[in-house]
N, C-alpha and C. Protein backbone atom coordinates (compact mmCIF):
# COMPACT_ATOMS: atom_id res chain seq x y z
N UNK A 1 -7.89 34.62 15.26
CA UNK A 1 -7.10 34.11 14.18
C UNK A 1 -7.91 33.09 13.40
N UNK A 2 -8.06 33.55 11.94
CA UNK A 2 -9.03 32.55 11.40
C UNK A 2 -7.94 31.68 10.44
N UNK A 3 -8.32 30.39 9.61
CA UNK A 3 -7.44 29.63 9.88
C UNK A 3 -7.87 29.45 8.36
N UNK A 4 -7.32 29.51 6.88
CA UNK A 4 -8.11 29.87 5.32
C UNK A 4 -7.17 28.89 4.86
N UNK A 5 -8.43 27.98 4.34
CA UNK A 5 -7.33 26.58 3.85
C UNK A 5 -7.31 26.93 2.27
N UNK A 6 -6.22 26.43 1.56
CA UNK A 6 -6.65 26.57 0.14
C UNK A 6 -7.34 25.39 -0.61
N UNK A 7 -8.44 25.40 -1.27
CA UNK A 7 -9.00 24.56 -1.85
C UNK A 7 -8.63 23.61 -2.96
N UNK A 8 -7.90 24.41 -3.46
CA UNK A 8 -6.84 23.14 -4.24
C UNK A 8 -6.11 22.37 -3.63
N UNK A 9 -5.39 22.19 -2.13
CA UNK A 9 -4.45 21.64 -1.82
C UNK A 9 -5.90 21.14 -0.49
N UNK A 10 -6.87 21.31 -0.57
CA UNK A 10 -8.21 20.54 0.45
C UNK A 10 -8.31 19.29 -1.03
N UNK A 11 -8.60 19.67 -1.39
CA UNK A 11 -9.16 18.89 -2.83
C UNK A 11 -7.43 17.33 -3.01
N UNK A 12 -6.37 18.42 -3.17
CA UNK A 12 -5.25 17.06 -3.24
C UNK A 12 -5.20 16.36 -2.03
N UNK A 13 -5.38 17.10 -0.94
CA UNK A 13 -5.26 15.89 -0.08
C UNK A 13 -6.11 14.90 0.21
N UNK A 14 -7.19 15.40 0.03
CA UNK A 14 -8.83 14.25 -0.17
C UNK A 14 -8.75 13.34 -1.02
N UNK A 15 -8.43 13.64 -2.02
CA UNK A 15 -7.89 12.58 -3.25
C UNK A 15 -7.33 12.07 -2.94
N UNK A 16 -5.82 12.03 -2.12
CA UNK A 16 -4.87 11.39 -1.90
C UNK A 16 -5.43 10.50 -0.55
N UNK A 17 -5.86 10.73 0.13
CA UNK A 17 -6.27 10.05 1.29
C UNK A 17 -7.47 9.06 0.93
N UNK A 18 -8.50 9.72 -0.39
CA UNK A 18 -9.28 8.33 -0.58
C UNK A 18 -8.80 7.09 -1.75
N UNK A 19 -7.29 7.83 -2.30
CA UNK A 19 -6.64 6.74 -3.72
C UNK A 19 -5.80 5.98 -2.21
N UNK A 20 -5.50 5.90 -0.96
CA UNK A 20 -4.84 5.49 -0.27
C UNK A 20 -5.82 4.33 0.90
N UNK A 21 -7.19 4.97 1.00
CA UNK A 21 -7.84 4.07 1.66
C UNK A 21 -8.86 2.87 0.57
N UNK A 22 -8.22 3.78 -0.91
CA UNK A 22 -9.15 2.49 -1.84
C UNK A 22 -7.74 1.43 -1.96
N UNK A 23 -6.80 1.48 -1.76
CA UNK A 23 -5.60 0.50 -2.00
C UNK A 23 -5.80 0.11 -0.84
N UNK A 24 -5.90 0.48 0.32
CA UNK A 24 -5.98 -0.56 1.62
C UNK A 24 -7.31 -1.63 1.80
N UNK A 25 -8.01 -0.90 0.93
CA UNK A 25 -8.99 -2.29 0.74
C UNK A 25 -8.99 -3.04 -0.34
N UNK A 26 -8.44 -2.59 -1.08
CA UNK A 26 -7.90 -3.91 -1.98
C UNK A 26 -7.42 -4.92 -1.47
N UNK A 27 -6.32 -4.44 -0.51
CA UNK A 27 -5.50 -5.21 0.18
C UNK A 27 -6.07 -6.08 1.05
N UNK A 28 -6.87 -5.26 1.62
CA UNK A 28 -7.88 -5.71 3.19
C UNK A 28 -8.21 -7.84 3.32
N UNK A 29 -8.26 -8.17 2.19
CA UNK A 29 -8.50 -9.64 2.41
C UNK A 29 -7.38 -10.31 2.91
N UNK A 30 -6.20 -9.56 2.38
CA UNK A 30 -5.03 -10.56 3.33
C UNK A 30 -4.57 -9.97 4.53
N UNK A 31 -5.69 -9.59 5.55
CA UNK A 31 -5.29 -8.57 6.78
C UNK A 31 -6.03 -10.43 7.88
N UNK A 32 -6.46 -10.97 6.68
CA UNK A 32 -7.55 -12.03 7.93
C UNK A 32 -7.83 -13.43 7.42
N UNK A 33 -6.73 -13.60 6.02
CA UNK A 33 -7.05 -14.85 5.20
C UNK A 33 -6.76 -15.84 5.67
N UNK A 34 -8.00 -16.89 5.38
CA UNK A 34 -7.52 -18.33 5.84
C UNK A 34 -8.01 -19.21 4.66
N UNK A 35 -7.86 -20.68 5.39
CA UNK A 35 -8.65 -21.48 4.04
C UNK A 35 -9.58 -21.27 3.56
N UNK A 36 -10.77 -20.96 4.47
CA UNK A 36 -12.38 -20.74 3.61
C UNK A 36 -11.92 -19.63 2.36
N UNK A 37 -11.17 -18.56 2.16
CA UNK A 37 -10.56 -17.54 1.08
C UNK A 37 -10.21 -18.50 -0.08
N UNK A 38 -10.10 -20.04 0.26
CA UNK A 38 -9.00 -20.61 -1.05
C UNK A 38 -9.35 -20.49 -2.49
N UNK A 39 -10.94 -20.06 -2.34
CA UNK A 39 -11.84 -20.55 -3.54
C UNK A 39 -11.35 -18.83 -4.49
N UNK A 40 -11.61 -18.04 -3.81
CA UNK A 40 -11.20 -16.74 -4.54
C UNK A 40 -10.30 -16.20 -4.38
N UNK A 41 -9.16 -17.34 -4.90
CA UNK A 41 -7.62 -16.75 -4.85
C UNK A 41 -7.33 -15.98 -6.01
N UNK A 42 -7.78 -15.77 -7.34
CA UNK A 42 -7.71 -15.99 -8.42
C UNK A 42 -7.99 -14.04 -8.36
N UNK A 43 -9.26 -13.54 -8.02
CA UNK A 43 -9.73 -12.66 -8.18
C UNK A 43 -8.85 -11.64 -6.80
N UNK A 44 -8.70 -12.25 -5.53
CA UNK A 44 -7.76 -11.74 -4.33
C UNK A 44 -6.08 -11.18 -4.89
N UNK A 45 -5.95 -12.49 -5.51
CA UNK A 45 -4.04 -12.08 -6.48
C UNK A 45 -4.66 -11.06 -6.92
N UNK A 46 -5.56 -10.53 -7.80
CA UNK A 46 -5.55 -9.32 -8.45
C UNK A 46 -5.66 -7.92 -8.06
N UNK A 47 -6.72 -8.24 -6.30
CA UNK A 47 -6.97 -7.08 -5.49
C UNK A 47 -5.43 -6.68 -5.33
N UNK A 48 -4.67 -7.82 -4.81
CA UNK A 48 -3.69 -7.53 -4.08
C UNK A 48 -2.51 -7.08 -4.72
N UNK A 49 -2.64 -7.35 -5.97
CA UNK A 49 -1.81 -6.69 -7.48
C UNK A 49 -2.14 -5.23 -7.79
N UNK A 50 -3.28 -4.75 -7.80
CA UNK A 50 -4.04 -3.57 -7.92
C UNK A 50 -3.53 -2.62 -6.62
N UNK A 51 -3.69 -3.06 -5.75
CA UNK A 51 -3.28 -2.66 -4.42
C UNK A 51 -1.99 -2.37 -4.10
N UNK A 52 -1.14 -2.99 -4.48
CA UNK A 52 0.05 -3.06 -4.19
C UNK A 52 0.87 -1.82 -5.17
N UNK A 53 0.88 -2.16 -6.40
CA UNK A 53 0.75 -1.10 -7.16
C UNK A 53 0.68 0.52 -7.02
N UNK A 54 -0.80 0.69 -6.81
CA UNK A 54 -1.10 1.86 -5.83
C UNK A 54 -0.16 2.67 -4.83
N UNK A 55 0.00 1.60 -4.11
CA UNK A 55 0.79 1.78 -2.69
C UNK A 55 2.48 2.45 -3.18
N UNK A 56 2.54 1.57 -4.19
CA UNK A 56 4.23 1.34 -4.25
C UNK A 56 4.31 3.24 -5.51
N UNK A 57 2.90 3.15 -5.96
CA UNK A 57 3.49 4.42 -7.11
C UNK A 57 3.47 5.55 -6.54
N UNK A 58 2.08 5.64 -5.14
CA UNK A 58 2.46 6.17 -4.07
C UNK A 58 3.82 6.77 -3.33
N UNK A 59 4.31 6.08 -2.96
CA UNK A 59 6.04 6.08 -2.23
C UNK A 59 7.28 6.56 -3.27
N UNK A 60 6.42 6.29 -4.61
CA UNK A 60 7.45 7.07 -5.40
C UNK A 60 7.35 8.30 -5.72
N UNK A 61 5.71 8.46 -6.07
CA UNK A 61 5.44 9.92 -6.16
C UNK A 61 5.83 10.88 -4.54
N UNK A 62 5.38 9.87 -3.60
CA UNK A 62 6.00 11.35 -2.32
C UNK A 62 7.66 11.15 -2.24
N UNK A 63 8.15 10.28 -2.84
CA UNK A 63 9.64 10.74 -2.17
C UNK A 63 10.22 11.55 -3.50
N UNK A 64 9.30 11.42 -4.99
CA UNK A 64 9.39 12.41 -6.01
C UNK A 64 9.05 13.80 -5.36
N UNK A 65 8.21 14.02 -4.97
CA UNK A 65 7.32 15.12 -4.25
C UNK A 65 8.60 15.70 -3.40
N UNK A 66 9.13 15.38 -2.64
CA UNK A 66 10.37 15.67 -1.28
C UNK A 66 11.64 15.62 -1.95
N UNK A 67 12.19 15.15 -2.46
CA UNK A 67 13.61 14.98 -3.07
C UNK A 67 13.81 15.70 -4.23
N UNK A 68 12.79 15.82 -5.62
CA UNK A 68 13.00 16.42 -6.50
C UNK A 68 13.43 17.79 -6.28
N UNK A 69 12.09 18.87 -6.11
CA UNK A 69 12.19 20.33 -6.11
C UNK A 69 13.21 20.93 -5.08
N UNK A 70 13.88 20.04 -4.50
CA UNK A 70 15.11 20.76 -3.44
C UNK A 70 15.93 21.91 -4.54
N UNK A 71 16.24 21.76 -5.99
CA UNK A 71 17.37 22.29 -6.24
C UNK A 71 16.22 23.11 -7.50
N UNK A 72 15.23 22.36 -7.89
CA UNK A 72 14.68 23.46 -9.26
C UNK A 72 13.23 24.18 -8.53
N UNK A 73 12.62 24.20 -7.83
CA UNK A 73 11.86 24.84 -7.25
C UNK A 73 11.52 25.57 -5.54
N UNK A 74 10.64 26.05 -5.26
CA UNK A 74 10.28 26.09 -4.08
C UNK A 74 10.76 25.22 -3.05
N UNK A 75 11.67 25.67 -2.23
CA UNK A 75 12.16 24.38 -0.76
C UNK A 75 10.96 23.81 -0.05
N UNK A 76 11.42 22.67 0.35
CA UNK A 76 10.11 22.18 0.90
C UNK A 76 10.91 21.82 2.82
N UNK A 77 10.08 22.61 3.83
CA UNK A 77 10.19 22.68 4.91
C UNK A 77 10.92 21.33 5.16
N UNK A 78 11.31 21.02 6.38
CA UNK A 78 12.06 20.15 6.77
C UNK A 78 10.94 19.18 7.53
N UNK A 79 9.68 19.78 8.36
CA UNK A 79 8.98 19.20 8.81
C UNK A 79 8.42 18.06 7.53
N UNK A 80 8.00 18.72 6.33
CA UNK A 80 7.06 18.40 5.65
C UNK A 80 7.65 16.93 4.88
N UNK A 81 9.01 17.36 4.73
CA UNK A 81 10.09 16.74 4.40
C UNK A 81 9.83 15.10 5.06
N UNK A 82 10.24 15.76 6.47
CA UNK A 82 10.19 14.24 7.19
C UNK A 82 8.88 13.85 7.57
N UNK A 83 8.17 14.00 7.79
CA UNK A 83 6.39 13.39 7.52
C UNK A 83 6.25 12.76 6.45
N UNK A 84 6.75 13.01 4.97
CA UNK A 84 6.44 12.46 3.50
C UNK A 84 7.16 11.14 3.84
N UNK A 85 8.28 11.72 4.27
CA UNK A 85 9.57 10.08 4.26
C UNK A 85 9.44 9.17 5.48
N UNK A 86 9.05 9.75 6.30
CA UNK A 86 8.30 8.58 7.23
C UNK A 86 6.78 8.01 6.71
N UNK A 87 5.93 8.58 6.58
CA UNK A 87 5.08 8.12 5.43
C UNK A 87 5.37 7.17 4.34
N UNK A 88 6.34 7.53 3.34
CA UNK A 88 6.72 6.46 2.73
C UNK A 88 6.83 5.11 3.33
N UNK A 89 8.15 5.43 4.46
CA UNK A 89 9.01 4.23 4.98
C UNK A 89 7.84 3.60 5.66
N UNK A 90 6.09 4.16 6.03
CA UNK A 90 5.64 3.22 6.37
C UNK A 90 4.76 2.45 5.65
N UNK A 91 4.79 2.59 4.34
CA UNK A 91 3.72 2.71 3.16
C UNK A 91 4.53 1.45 3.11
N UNK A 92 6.21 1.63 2.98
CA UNK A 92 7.12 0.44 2.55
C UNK A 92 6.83 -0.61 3.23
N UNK A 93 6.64 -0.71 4.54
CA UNK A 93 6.66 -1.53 5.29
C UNK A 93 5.59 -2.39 5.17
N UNK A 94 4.39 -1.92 4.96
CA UNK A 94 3.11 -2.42 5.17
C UNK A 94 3.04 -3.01 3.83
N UNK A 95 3.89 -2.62 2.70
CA UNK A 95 3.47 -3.45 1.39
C UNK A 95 4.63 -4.68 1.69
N UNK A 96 5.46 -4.53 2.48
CA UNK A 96 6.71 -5.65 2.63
C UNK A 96 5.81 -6.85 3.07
N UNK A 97 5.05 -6.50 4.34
CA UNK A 97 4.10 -7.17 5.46
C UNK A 97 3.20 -7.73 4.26
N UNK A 98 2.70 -7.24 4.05
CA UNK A 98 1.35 -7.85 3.10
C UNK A 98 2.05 -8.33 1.82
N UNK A 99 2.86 -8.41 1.36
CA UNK A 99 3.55 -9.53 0.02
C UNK A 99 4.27 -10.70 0.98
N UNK A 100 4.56 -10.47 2.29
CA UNK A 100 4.99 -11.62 3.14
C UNK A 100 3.61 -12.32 3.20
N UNK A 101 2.74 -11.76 4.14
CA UNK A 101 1.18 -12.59 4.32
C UNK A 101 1.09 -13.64 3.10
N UNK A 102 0.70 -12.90 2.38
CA UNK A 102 -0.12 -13.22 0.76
C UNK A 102 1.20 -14.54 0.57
N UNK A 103 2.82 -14.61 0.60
CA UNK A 103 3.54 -15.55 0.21
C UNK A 103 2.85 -16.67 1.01
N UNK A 104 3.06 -16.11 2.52
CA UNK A 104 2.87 -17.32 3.16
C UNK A 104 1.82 -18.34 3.48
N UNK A 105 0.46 -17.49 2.85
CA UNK A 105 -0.62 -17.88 2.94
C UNK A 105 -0.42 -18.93 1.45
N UNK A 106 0.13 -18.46 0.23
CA UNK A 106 -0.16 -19.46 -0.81
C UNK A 106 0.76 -20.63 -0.60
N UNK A 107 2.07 -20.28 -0.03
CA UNK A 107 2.94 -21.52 0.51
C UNK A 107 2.70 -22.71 1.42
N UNK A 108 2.06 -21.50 2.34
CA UNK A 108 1.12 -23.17 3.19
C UNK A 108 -0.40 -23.99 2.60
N UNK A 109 -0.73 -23.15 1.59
CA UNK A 109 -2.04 -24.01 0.73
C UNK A 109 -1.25 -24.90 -0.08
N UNK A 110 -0.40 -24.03 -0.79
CA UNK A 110 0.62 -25.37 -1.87
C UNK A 110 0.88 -26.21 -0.90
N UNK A 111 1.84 -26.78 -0.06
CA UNK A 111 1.65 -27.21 1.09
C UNK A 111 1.02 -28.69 1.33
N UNK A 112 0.19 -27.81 1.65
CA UNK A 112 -1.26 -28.61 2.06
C UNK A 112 -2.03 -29.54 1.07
N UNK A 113 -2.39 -28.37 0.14
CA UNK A 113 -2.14 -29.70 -1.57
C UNK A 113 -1.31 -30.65 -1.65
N UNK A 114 -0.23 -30.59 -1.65
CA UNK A 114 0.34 -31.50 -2.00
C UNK A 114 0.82 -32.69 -0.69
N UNK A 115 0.64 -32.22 0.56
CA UNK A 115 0.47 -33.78 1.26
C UNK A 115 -0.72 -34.03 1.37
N UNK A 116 -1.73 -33.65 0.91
CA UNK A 116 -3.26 -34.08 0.75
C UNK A 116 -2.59 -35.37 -0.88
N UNK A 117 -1.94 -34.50 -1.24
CA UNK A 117 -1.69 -35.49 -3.17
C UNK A 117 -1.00 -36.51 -2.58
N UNK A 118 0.30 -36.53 -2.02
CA UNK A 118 0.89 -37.75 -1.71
C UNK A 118 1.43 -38.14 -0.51
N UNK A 119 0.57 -37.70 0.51
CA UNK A 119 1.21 -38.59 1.79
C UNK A 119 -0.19 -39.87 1.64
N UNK A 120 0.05 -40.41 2.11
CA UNK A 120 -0.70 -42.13 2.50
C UNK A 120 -1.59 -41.86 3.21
């Protein structure tokens, strides 16, 4: 049994797997940030803007992908179905996690500024 992939759908998923590991390194600086990071916050907000983005148009296009064509096209298996939407729900999660990080990391520098400004 030989096993004949189609090359258009080799080609989308390669794409999709390297537009998914270039958003996780966007992200990648707030997987390990501390103070020495404080200096390139400026250019990091933007990875993590760029990144986030990605991620989130992501989760719309696969649950577009799974939910749409139920009623105007081709059915889409039930397996394939729930792989996309667990996929999502974990795409969701990990952008929830990393806009928490990134808050809490600028909350405790503000923070820190400011009893550096006015405690005694």
């Amino acid at each position: 049994m030989k096993l004949l992939l189609d090359p258009k759908k080799v080609l989308a998923v390669a794409v999709t797997a390297l537009v998914l590991l270039f958003a996780l390194w966007l992200v990648s600086p707030y997987f390990r940030i501390d103070a020495r990071d404080a200096g390139a916050g400026k250019i990091t907000s933007y990875r993590l803007f760029l990144g986030l983005m990605i991620m989130l148009g992501f989760i719309g296009k696969t649950l577009w992908d799974v939910l749409a064509p139920q009623g105007l096209a081709k059915k889409v298996s039930s397996v394939k179905a729930f792989a996309l939407i667990a996929l999502a729900i974990l795409l969701t999660v990990f952008v929830v996690f990393t806009v928490a990080r990134a808050t809490a990391y600028y909350l405790d520098s503000s923070i820190a500024a400011d009893d550096a400004n006015y405690l005694p």
